[in-house]
Protein backbone atom coordinates (compact mmCIF):
# COMPACT_ATOMS: atom_id res chain seq x y z
CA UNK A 1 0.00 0.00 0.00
CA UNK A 2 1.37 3.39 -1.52
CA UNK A 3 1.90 6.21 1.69
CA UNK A 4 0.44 9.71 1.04
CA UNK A 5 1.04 12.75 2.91
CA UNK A 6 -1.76 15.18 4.07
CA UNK A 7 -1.48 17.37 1.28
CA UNK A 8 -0.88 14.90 -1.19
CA UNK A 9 -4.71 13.28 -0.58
CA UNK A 10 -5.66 16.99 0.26
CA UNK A 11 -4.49 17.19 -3.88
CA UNK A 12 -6.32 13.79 -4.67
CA UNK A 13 -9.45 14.71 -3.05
CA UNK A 14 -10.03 18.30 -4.97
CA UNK A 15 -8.70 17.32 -7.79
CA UNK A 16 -10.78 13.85 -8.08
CA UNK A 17 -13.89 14.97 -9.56
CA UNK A 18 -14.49 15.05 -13.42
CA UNK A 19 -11.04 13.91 -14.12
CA UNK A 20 -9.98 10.15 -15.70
CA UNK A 21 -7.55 8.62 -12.92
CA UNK A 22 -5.21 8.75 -15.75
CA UNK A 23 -4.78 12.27 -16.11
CA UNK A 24 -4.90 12.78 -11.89
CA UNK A 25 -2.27 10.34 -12.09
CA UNK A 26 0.06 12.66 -14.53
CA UNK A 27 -0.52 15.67 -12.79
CA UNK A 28 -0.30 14.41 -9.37
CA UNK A 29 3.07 13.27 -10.37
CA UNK A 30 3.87 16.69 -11.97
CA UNK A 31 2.84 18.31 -8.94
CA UNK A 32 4.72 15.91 -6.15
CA UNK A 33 7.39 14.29 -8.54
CA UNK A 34 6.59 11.12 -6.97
CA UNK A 35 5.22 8.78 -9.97
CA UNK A 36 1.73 7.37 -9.40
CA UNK A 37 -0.34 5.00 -12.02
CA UNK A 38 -4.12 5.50 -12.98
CA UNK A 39 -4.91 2.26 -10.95
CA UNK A 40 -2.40 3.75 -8.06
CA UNK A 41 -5.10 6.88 -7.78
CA UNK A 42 -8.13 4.98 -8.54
CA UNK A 43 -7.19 2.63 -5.42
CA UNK A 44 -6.30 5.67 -3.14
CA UNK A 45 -9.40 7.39 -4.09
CA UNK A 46 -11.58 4.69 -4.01
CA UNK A 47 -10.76 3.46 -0.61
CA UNK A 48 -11.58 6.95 0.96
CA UNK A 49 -14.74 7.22 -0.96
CA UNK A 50 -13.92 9.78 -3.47
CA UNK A 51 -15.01 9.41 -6.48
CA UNK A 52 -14.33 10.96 -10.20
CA UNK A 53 -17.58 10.75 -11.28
CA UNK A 54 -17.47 7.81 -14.08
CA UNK A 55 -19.50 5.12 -14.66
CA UNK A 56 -17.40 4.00 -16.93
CA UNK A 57 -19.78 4.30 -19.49
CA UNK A 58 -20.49 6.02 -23.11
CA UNK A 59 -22.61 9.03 -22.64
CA UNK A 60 -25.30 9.29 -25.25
CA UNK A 61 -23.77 10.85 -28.55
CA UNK A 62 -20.22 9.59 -27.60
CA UNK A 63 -18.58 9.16 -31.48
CA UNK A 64 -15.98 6.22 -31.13
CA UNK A 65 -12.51 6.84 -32.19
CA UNK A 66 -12.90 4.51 -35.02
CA UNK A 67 -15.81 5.03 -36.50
CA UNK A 68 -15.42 5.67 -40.14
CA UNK A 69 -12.26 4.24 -40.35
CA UNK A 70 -11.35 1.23 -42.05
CA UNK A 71 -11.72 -2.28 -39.97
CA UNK A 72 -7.95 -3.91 -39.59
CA UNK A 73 -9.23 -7.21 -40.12
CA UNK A 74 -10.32 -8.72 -43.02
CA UNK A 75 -13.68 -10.26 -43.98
CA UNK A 76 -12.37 -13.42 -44.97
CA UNK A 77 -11.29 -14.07 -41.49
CA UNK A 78 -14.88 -14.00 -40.47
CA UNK A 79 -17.01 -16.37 -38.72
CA UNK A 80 -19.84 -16.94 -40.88
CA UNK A 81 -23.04 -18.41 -39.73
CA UNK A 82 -22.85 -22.23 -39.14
CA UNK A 83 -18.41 -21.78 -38.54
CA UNK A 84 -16.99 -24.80 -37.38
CA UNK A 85 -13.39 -24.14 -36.34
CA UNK A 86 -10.47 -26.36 -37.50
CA UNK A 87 -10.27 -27.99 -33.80
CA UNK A 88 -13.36 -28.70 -33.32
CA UNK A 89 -14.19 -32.24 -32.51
CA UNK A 90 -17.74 -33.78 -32.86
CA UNK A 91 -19.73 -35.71 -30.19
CA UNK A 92 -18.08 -39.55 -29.62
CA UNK A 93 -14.76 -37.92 -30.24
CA UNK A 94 -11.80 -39.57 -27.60
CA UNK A 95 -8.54 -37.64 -26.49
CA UNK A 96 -6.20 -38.19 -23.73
CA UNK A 97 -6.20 -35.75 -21.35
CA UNK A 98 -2.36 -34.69 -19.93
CA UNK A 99 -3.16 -36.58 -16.25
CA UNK A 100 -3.04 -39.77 -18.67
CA UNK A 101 -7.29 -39.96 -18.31
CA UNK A 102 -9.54 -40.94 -21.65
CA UNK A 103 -11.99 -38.81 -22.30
CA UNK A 104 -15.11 -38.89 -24.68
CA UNK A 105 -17.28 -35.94 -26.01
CA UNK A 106 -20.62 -36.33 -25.14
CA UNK A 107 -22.55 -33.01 -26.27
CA UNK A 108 -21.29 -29.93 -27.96
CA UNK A 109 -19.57 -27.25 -27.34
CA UNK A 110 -16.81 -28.80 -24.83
CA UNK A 111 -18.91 -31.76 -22.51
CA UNK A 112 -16.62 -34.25 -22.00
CA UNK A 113 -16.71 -36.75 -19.96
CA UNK A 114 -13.80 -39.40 -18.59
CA UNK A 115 -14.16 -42.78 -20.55
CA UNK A 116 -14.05 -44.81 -17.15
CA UNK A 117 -16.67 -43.06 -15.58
CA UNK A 118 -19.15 -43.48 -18.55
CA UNK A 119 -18.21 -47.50 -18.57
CA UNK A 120 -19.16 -47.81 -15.11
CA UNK A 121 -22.27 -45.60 -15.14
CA UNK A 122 -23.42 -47.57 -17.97
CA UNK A 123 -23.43 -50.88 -15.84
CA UNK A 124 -24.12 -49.48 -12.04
CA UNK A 125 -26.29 -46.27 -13.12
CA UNK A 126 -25.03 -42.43 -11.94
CA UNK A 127 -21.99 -42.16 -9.55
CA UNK A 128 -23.09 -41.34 -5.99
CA UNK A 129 -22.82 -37.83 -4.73
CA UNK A 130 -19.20 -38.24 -3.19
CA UNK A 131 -17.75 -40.81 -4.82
CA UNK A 132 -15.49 -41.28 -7.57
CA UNK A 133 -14.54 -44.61 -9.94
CA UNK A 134 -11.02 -45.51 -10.18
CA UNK A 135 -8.95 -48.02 -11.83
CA UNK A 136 -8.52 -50.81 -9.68
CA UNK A 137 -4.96 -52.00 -10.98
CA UNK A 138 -4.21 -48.11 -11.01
CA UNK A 139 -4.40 -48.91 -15.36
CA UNK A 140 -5.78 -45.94 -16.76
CA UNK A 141 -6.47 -47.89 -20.17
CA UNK A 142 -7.91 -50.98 -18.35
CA UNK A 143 -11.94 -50.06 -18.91
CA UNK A 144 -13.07 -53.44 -18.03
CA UNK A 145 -15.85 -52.58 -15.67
CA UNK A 146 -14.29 -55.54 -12.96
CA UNK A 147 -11.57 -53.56 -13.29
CA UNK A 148 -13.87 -50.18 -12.19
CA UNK A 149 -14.06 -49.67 -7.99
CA UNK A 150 -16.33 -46.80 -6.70
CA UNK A 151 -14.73 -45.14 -3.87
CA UNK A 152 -16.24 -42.02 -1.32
CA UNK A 153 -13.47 -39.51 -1.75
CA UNK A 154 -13.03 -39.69 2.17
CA UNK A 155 -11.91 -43.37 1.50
CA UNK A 156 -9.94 -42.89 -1.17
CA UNK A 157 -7.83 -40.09 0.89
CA UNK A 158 -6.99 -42.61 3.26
CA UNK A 159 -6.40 -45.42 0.53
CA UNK A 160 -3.87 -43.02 -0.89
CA UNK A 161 -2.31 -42.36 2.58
CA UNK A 162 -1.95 -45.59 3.84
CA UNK A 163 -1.01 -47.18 0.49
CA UNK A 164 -3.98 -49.30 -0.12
CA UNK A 165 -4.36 -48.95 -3.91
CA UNK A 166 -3.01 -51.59 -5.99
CA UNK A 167 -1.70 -52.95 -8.71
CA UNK A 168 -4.63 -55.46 -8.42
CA UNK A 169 -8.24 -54.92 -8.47
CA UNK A 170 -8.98 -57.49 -5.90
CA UNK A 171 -6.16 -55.87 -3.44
CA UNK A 172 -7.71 -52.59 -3.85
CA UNK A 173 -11.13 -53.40 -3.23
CA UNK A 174 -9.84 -54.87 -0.07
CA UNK A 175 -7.72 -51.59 0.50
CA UNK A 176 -11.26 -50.10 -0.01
CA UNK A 177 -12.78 -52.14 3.15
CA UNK A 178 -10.04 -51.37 4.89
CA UNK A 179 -10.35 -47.42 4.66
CA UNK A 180 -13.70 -47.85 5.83
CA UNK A 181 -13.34 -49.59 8.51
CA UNK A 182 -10.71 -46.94 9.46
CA UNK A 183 -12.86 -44.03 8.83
CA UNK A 184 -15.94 -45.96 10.91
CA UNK A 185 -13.40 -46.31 13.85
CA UNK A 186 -12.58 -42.95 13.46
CA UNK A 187 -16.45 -41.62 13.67
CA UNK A 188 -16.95 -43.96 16.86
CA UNK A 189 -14.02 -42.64 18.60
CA UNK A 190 -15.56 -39.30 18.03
CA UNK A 191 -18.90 -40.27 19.39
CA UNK A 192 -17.53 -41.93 22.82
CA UNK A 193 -15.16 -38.36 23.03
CA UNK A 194 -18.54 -36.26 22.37
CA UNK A 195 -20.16 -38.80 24.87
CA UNK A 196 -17.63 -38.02 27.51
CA UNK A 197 -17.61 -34.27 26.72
CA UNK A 198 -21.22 -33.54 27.45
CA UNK A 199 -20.77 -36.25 31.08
């Protein structure tokens, strides 16, 4: 935060009104020789309420400074009506994403949706609130849905923690049982605590 002296926001304050914070800016600077931005004056007059009067806004009859002159782009370069741009990518379309996840397009403009997710939906119906499907030999191109375990993010914080996610779908649904267990001991030794608390 920029320091002002008594005068100098004595300055700021008069000299506010009806002026762009870019021209207070140049003349406060004239005036103190100490070099202040637009945004610099805008700040210090906005946090003591003063204001310059702008909306920020064209006033009616405001004549743009180009109108009437030629447009720097050309015409060609256009979007016409019905563009499709060059990387556009129609619905069913796969791509890797750079976390090494598959991805399909499922509706325009940009819905995607992971590969994995979409196999397992299609056999078990919508993921619970919560939860998340992972790859249960940590395979991020193995889509068989055996090979699909739905996790609650809780459990798969602790499977991460305490190393319970496998190389083997059968080891990590274990490694799921065990997380849960963990996080239901954890809930009762909260309880008995809260029990004790309120004794």
């Amino acid at each position: 935060m920029r320091f002002y002296s008594k005068a100098q926001l004595d300055y700021i304050r008069t000299h506010v009104a009806g002026r762009s914070y870019a021209a207070l800016a140049r003349m406060f600077t004239r005036k103190f020789g100490v070099p202040r931005t637009a945004d610099e004056m805008r700040r210090a007059a906005g946090r003591r309420g003063w204001n310059n009067g702008s909306d920020g806004r064209f006033k009616p009859g405001h004549k743009t400074h180009n109108k009437g002159k030629p447009r720097w782009w050309a015409s060609s370069t256009e979007f016409a009506v019905g563009h499709t741009p060059k990387q556009h990518r129609p619905v069913g379309s796969v791509r890797v994403d750079v976390n090494g996840y598959t991805l399909i397009k499922i509706g325009e403009p940009r819905r995607w949706k992971m590969k994995h997710v979409l196999v397992w939906e299609k056999a078990h119906g919508p993921v619970p609130r919560g939860h998340i499907i992972i790859f249960g030999d940590k395979d991020k191109t193995n889509f068989d849905v055996n090979n699909l375990v739905c996790v609650s993010r809780r459990e798969f914080a602790i499977m991460n923690q305490r190393g319970l996610v496998y190389s083997n779908a059968e080891l990590t649904r274990t490694g799921k049982i065990i997380a849960d267990i963990i996080l239901k001991k954890g809930e009762r030794a909260k309880n008995v605590s809260r029990r004790k608390v309120r004794k």
